[in-house]
Protein backbone atom coordinates (compact mmCIF):
# COMPACT_ATOMS: atom_id res chain seq x y z
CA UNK A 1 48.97 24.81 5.73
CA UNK A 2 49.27 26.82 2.13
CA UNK A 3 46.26 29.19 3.14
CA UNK A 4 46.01 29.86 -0.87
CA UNK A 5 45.71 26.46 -1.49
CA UNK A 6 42.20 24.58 -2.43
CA UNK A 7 40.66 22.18 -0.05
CA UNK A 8 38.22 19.54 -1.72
CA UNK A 9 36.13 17.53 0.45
CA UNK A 10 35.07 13.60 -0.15
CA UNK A 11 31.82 15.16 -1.63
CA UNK A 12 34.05 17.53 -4.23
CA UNK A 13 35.76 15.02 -4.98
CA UNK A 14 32.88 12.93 -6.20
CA UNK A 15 31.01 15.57 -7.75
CA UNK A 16 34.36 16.24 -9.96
CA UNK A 17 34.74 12.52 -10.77
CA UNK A 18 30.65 12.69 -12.24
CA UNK A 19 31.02 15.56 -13.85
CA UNK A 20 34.28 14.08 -15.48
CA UNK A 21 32.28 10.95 -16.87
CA UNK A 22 34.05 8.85 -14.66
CA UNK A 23 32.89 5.87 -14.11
CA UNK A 24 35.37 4.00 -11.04
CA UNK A 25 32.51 3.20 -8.32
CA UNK A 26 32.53 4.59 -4.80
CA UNK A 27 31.43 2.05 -2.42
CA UNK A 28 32.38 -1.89 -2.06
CA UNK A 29 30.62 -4.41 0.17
CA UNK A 30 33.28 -6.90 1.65
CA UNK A 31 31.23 -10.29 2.04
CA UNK A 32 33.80 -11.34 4.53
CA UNK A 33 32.50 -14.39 5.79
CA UNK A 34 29.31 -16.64 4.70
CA UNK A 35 28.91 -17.98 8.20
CA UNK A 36 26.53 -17.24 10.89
CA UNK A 37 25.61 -18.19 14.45
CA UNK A 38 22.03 -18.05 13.38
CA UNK A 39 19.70 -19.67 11.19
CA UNK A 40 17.18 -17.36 9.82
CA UNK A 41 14.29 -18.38 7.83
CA UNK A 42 14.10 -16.24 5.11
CA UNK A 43 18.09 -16.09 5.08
CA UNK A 44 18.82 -15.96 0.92
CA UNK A 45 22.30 -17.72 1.76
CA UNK A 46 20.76 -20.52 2.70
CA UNK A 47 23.27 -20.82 5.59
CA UNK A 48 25.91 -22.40 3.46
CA UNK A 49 29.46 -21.30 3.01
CA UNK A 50 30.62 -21.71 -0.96
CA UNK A 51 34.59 -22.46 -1.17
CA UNK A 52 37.32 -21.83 1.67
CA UNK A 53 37.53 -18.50 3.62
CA UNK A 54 40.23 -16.25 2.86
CA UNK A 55 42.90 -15.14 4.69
CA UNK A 56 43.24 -11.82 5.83
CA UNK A 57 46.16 -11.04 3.76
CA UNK A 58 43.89 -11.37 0.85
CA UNK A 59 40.96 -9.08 2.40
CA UNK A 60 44.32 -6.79 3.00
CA UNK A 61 45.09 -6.85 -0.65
CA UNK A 62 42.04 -6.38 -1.35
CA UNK A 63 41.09 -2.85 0.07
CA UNK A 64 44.08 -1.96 -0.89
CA UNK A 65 43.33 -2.71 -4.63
CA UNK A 66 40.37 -0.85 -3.61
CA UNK A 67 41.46 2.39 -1.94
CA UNK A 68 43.87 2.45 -5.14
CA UNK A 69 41.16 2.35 -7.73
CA UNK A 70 39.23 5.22 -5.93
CA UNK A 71 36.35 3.88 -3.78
CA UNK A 72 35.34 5.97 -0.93
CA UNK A 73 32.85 3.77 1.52
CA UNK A 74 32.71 0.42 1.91
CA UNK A 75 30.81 -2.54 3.60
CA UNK A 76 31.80 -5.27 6.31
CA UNK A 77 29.35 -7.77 5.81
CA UNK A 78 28.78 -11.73 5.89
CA UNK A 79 27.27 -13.97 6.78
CA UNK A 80 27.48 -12.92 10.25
CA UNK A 81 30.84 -10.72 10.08
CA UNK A 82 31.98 -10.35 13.89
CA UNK A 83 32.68 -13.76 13.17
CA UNK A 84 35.83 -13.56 11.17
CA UNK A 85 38.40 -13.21 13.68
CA UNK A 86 40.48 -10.63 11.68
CA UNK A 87 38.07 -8.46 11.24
CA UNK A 88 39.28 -5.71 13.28
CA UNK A 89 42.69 -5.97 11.56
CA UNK A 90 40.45 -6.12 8.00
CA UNK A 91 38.83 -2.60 8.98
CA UNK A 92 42.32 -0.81 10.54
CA UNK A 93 43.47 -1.34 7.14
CA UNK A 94 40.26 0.40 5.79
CA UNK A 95 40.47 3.07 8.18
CA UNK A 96 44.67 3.79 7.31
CA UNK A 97 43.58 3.58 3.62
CA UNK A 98 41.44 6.47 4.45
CA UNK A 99 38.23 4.46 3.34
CA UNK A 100 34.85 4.85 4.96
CA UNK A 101 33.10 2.34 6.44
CA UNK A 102 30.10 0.53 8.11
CA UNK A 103 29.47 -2.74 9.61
CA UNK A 104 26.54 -5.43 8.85
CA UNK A 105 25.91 -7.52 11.19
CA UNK A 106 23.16 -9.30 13.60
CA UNK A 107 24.96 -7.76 16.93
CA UNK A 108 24.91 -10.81 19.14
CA UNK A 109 29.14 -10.72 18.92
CA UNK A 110 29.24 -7.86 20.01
CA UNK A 111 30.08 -7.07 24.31
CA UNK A 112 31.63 -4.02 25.87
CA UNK A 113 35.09 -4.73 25.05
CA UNK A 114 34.60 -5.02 20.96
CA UNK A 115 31.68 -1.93 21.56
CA UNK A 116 34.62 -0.13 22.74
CA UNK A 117 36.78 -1.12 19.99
CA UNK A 118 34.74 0.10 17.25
CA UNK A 119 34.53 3.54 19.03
CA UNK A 120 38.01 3.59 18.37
CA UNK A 121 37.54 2.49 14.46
CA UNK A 122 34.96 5.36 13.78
CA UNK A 123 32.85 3.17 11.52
CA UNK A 124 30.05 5.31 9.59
CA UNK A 125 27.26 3.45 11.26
CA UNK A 126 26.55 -0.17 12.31
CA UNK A 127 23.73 -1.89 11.32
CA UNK A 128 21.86 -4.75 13.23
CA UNK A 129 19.01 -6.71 12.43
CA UNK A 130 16.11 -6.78 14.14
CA UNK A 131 13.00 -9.51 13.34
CA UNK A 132 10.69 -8.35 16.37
CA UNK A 133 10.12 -6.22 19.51
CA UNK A 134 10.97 -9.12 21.90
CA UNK A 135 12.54 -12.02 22.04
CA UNK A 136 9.42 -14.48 21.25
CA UNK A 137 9.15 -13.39 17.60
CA UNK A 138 12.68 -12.18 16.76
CA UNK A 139 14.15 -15.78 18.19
CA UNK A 140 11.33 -17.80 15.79
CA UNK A 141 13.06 -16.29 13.14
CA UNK A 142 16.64 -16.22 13.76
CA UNK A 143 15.73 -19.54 15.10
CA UNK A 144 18.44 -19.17 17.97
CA UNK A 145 16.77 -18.64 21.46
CA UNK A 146 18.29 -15.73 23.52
CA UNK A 147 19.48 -13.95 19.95
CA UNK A 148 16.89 -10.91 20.69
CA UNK A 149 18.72 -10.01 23.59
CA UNK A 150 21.93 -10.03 22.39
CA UNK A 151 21.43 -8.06 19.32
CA UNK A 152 19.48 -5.48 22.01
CA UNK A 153 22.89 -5.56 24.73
CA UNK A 154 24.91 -4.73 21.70
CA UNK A 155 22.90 -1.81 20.40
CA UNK A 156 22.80 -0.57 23.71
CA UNK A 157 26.43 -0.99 24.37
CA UNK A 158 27.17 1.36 21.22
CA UNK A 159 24.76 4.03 21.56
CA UNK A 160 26.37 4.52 25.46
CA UNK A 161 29.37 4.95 23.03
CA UNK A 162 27.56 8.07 20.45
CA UNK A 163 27.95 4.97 17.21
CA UNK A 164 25.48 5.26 15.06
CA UNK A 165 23.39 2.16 14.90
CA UNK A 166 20.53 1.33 12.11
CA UNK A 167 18.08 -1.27 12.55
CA UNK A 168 17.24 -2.99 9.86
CA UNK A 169 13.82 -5.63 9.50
CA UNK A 170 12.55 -8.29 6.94
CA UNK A 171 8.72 -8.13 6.73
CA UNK A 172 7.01 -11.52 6.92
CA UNK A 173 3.84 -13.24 7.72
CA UNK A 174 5.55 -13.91 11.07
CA UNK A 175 6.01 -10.19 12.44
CA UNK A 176 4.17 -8.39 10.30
CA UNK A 177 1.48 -7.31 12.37
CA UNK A 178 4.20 -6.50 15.05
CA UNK A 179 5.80 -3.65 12.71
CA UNK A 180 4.32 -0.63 14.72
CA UNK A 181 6.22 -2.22 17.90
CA UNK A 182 9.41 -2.25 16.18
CA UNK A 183 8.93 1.26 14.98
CA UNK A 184 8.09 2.12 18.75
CA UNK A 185 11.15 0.14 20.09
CA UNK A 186 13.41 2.31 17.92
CA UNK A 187 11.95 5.25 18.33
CA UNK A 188 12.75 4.71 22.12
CA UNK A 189 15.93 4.06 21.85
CA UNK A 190 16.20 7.32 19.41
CA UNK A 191 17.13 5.36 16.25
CA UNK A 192 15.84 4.82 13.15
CA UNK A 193 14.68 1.79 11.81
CA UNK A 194 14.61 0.44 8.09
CA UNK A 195 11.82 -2.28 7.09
CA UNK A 196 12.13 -4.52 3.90
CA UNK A 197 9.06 -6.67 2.89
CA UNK A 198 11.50 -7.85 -0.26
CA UNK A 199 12.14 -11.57 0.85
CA UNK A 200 14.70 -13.03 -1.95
CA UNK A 201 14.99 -16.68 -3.47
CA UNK A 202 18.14 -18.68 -2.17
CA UNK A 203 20.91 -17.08 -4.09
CA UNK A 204 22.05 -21.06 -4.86
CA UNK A 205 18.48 -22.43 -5.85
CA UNK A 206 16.79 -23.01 -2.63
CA UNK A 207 13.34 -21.18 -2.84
CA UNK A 208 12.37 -22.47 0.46
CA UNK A 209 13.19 -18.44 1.65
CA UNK A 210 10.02 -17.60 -0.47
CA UNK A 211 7.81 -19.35 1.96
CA UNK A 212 8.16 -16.42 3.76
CA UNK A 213 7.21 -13.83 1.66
CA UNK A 214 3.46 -11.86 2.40
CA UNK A 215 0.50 -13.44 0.44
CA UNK A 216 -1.13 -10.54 -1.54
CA UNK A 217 -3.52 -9.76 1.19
CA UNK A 218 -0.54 -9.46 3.81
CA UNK A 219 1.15 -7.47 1.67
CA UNK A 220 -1.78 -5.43 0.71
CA UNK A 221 -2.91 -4.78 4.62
CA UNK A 222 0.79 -3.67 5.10
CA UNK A 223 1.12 -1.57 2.57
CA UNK A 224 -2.13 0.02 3.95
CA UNK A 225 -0.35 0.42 7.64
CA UNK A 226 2.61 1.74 6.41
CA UNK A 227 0.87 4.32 3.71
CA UNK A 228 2.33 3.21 0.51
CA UNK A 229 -0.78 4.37 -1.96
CA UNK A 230 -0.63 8.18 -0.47
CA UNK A 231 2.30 8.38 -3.48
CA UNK A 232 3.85 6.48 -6.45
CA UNK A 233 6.81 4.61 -6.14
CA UNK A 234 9.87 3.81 -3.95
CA UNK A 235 11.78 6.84 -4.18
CA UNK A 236 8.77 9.18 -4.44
CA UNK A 237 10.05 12.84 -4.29
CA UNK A 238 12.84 12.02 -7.14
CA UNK A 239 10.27 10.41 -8.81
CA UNK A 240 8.20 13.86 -9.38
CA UNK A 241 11.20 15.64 -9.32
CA UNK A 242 12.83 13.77 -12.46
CA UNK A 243 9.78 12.68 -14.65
CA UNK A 244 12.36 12.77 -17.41
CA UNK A 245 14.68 9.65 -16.18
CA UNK A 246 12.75 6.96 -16.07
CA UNK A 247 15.87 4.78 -16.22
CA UNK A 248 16.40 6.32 -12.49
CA UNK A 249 13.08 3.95 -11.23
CA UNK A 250 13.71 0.69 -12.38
CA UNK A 251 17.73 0.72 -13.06
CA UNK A 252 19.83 0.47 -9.78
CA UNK A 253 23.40 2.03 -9.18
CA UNK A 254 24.74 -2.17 -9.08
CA UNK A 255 28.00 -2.34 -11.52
CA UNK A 256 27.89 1.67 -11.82
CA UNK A 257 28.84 3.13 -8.37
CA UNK A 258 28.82 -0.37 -6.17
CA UNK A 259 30.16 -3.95 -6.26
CA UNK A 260 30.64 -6.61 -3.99
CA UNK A 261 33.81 -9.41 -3.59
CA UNK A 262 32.04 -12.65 -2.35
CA UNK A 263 33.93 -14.83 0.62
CA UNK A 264 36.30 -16.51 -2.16
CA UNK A 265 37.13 -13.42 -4.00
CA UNK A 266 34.31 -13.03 -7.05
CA UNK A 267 33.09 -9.64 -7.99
CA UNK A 268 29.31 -9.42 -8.25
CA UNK A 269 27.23 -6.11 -8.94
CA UNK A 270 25.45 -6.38 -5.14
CA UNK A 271 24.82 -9.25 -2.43
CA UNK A 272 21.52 -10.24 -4.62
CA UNK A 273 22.85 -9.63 -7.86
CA UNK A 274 25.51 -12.60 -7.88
CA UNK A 275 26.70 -13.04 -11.37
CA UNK A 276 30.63 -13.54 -11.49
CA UNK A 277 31.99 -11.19 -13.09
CA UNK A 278 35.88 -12.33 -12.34
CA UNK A 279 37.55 -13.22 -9.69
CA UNK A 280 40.31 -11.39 -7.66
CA UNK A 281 42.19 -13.75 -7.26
CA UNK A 282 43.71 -14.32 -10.21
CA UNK A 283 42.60 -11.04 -11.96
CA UNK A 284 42.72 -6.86 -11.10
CA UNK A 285 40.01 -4.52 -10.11
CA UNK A 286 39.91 -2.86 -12.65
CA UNK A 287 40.17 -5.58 -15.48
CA UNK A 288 37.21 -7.04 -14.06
CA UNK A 289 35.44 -3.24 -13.32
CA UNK A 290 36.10 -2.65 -17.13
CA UNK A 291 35.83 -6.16 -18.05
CA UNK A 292 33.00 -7.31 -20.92
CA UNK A 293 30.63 -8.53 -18.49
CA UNK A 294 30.35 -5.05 -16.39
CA UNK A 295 31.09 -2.70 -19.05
CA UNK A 296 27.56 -4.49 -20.44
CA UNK A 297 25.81 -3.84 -17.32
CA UNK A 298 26.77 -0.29 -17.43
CA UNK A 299 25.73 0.09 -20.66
CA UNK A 300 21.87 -1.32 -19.81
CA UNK A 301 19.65 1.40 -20.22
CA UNK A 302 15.30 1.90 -19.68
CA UNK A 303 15.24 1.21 -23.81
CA UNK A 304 16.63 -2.53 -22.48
CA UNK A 305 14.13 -3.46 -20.29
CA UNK A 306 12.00 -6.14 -20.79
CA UNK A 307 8.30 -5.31 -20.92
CA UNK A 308 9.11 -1.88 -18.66
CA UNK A 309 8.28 0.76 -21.03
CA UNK A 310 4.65 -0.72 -21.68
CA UNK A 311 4.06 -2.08 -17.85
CA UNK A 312 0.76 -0.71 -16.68
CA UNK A 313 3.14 -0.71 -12.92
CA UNK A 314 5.94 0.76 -14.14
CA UNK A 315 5.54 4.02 -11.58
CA UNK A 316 5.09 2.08 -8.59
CA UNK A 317 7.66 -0.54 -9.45
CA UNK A 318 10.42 -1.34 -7.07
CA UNK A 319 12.77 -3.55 -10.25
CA UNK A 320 15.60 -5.45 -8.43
CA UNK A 321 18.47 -6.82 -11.31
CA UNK A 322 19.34 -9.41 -8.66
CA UNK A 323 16.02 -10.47 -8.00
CA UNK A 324 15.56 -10.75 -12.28
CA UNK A 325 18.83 -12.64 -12.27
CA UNK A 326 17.62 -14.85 -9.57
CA UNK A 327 14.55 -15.70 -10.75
CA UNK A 328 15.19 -16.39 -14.44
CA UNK A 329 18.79 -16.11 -15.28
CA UNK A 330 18.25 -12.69 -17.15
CA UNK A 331 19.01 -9.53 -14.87
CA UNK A 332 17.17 -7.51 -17.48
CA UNK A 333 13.89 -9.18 -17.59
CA UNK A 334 10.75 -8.58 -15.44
CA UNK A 335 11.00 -9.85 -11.61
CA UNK A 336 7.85 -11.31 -11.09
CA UNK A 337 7.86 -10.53 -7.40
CA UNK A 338 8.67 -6.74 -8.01
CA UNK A 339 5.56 -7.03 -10.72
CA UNK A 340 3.33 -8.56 -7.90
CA UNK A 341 4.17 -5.73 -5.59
CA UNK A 342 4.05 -2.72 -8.23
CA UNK A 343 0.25 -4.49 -9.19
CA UNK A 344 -0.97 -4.02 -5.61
CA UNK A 345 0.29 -0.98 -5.20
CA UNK A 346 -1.15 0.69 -8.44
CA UNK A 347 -4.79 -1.11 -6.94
CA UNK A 348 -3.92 0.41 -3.97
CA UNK A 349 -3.20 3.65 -5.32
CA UNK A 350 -6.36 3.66 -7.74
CA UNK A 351 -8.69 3.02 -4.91
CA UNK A 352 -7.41 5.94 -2.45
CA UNK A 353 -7.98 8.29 -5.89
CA UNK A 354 -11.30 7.11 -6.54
CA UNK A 355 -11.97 7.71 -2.77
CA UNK A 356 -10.44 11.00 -2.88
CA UNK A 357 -12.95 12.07 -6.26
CA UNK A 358 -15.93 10.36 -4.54
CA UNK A 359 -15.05 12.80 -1.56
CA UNK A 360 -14.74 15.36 -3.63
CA UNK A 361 -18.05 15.30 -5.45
CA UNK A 362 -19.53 14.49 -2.18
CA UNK A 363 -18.57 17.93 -0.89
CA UNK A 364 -18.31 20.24 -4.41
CA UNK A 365 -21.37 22.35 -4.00
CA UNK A 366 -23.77 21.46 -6.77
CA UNK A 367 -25.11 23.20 -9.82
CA UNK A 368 -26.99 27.02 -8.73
CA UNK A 369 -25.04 26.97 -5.29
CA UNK A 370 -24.75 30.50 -3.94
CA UNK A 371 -21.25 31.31 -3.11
């Protein structure tokens, strides 16, 4: 190797391409498959499969298209993805292409002979859902019996292996109160465990997945558990840290630095956020990346915003675009979910500070105290 010549890592790299004003995004989700072996509740695909699958020759095209327009990380997802049968050819190609990448999936596919297969494909991390700390509550909701264990064979099967597994969990009336155990049943197994009380409409009209969403009160008593008023917001350090882009708490990195090709080749900004904006297979990347419809999501700034510069909320608000889309058609208007939320949280929030001052007063020494 030239010892006078300049190495630049993946992070160089993308520092470079920022500071040039580029604007090619860096990670893709692959929403391989719309299929799954199990039938959650709260499921926003609403367990139906739009179109044909494609073939893996187009998934192969695909990443390659990819790679070649400068993306760095990238997504296996579904549906439930280990059940695409090429999927281990669809991520060799990722890997040659020199394209990071992680797998989404529910686990239950997943024995010691494909846990020893994705040693060998070096995926960033894999991430499994988990609904509850045993099989009682996490099968009501996958509404498979036996799924719990499963999932919990394949997440033991990779860490013997040193991958790097996530858990992820939905928060709903049904294991909310069983949160702590979750917590506790990753923290045994030394992992670390993401929860998402964000339960999404039916991305094709069904709002039966909304039935399952926390009632103010549920929401309100787990906000409590999990300490959300101790600090404003969803990404609270950055928040303090960056009082002077707002943009940064209600405008997500969708259509910027991330999109997503559906199972029959659309682009969308995210998995939530499904507005077509072209299709693959009859158009290129980057026609569609600098296409009218994207270039116009780019260019969405705070000023844009529906109702967000006045909202009373607006600190504590966690703003989806999908979520807007769903619910009314109009990514930039007010999701009245995310308003919900930001509402209890600012009551939250007000009632910890007027705690705090009563405490205060309670223990300020009063008027002629001696010091």
């Amino acid at each position: 190797m030239d010892a006078n010549k300049e190495e630049f890592s993946v992070i160089d790299h993308m520092e470079s391409r920022r500071k040039d004003g580029e604007h090619n995004p860096l990670t893709a989700t692959f929403e391989l498959t719309q299929k799954c072996n199990l039938r959650c509740c709260h499921c926003y695909l609403e367990h139906r499969q739009e179109g044909s699958e494609l073939p893996a020759s187009r998934w192969l095209a695909f990443i390659d298209e990819v790679a070649d327009f400068g993306a760095y990380f990238a997504s296996f997802t579904g549906g439930e993805v280990f059940l695409r049968p090429d999927l281990l050819e669809i991520a060799r190609c990722a890997l040659k292409r020199g394209i990071f990448f992680q797998f989404q999936t529910n686990g239950t596919y997943i024995d010691a002979e494909m846990a020893a297969v994705i040693q060998d494909l070096q995926p960033t991390k894999v991430e499994i859902s988990i609904y509850g700390p045993n099989g009682a509550i996490h099968d009501r909701i996958t509404g498979i019996r036996g799924s719990f264990d499963k999932s919990m064979r394949a997440i033991e099967l990779l860490r013997k292996r040193n991958i790097n597994v996530i858990l992820k969990a939905s928060v709903m009336p049904e294991n909310k109160n069983h949160v702590q155990a979750m917590r506790k049943l990753a923290d045994d197994a030394g992992l670390w465990i993401m929860f998402d009380a964000n339960i999404m409409p039916g991305v094709f009209g069904s709002e039966k997945p909304l039935t399952y969403r926390m009632n103010n009160d549920e929401y309100r008593d787990y906000m409590i558990a999990e300490n959300w008023g101790n600090a404003p917001g969803k990404e609270l350090q950055h928040i303090r840290d960056d009082i002077s882009r707002p943009d940064r708490r209600v405008l997500c990195t969708a259509a910027k630095k991330r999109f997503t090709i559906t199972a029959i080749g659309e682009i969308i900004p995210c998995p939530i956020w499904r507005q077509s904006c072209g299709s693959l297979l009859d158009q290129s990347l980057a026609s569609i990346w600098y296409g009218e419809k994207m270039t116009e999501m780019r260019k969405l700034k705070f000023e844009d915003l529906k109702n967000c510069a006045s909202c009373k909320t607006y600190e504590s608000c966690t703003r989806c675009a999908g979520l807007a889309f769903l619910e009314s058609g109009d990514y930039r208007s007010c999701p009245q979910e995310s308003l919900r939320v930001s509402s209890l949280l600012n009551q939250l929030r007000a009632e910890k500070q007027k705690s705090s001052n009563n405490d205060s007063d309670i223990s300020s020494p009063g008027p002629g105290h001696d010091e």
